[in-house]
C-alpha atoms as a PDB file:
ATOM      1  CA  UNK A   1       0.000   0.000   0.000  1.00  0.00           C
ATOM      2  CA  UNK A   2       1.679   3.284  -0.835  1.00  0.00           C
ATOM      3  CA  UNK A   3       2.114   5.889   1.716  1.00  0.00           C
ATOM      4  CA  UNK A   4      -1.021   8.095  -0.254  1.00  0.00           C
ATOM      5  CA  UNK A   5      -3.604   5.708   0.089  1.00  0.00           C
ATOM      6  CA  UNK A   6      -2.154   5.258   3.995  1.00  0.00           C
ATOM      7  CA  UNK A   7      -2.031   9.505   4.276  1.00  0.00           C
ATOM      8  CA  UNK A   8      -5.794   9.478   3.049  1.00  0.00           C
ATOM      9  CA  UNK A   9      -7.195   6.429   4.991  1.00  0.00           C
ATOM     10  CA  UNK A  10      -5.832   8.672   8.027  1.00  0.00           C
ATOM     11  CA  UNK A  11      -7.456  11.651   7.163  1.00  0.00           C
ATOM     12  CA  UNK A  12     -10.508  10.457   6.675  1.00  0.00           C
ATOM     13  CA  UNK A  13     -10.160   8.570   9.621  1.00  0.00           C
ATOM     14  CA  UNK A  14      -9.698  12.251  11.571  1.00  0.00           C
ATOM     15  CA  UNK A  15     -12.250  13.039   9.500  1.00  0.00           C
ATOM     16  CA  UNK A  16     -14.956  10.903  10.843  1.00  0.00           C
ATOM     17  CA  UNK A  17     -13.713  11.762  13.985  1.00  0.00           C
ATOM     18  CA  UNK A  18     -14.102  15.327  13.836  1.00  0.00           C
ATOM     19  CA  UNK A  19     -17.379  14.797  12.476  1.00  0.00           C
ATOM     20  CA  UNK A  20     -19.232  12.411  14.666  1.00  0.00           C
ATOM     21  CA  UNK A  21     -16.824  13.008  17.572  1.00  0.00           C
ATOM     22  CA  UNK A  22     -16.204  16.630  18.135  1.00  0.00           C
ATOM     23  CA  UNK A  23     -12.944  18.469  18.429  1.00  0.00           C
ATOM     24  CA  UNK A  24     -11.910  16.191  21.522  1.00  0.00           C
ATOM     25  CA  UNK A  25     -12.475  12.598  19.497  1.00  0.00           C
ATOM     26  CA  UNK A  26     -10.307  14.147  16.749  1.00  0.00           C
ATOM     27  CA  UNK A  27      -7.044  15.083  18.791  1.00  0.00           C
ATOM     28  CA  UNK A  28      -7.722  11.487  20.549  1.00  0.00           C
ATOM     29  CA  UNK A  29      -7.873   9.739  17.095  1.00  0.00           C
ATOM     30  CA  UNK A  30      -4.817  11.346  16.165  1.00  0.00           C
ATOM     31  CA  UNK A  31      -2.812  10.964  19.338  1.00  0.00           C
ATOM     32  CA  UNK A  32      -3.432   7.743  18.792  1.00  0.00           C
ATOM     33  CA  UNK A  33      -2.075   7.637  15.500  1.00  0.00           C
ATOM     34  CA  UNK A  34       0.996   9.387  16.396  1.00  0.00           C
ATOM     35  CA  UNK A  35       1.798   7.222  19.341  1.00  0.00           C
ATOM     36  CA  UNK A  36       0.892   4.126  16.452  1.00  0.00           C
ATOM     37  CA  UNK A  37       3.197   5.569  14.206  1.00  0.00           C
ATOM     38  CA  UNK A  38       5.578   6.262  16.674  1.00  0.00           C
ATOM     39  CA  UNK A  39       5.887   2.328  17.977  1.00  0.00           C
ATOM     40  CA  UNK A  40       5.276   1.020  14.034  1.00  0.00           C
ATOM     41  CA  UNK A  41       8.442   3.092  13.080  1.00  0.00           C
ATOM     42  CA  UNK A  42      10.608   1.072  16.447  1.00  0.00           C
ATOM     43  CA  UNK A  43       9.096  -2.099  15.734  1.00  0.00           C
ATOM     44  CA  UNK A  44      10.396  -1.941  11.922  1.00  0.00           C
ATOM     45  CA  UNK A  45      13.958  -0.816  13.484  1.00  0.00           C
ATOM     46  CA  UNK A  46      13.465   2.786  11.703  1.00  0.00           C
ATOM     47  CA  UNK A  47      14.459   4.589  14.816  1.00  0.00           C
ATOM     48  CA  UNK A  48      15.987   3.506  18.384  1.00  0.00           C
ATOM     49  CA  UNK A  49      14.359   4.258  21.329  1.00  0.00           C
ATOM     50  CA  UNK A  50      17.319   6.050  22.091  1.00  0.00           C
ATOM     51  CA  UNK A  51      17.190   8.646  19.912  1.00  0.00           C
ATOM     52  CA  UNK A  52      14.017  10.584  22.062  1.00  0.00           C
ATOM     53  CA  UNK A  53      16.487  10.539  25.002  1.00  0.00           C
ATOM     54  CA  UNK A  54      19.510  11.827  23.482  1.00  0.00           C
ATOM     55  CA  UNK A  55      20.631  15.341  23.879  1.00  0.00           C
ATOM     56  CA  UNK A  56      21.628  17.770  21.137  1.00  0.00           C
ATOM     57  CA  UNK A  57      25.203  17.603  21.898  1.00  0.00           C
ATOM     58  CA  UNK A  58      25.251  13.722  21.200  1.00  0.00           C
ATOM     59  CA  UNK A  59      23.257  13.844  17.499  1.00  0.00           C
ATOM     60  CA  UNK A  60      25.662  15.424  15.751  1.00  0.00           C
ATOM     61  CA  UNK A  61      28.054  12.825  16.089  1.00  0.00           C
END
């Protein structure tokens, strides 16, 4: 699945959410999503868990 059809089944997604739900079912649903994202992206080995704790100093190594 490219990463359109993925962008657009999230927005309508937030969508829906922001419809039916109100303001406060759309920041959950994308939360959510970010925190998803978030523990996808670890899972596949895209980013350490690491690299949130770092400080600036130690990145540009």
């Amino acid at each position: 699945m490219s990463m359109a059809v993925i962008g657009m089944i999230a927005g309508m997604a937030l969508g829906f959410a922001g419809y039916f739900g109100g303001f406060g079912a759309f920041l959950l649903v994308a939360a959510l999503g970010a925190i998803g994202f978030v523990v996808g992206r670890l899972l596949e080995g895209d980013l350490e868990l690491g690299d949130f704790f770092r400080g600036r100093q130690d990145r540009r190594r």
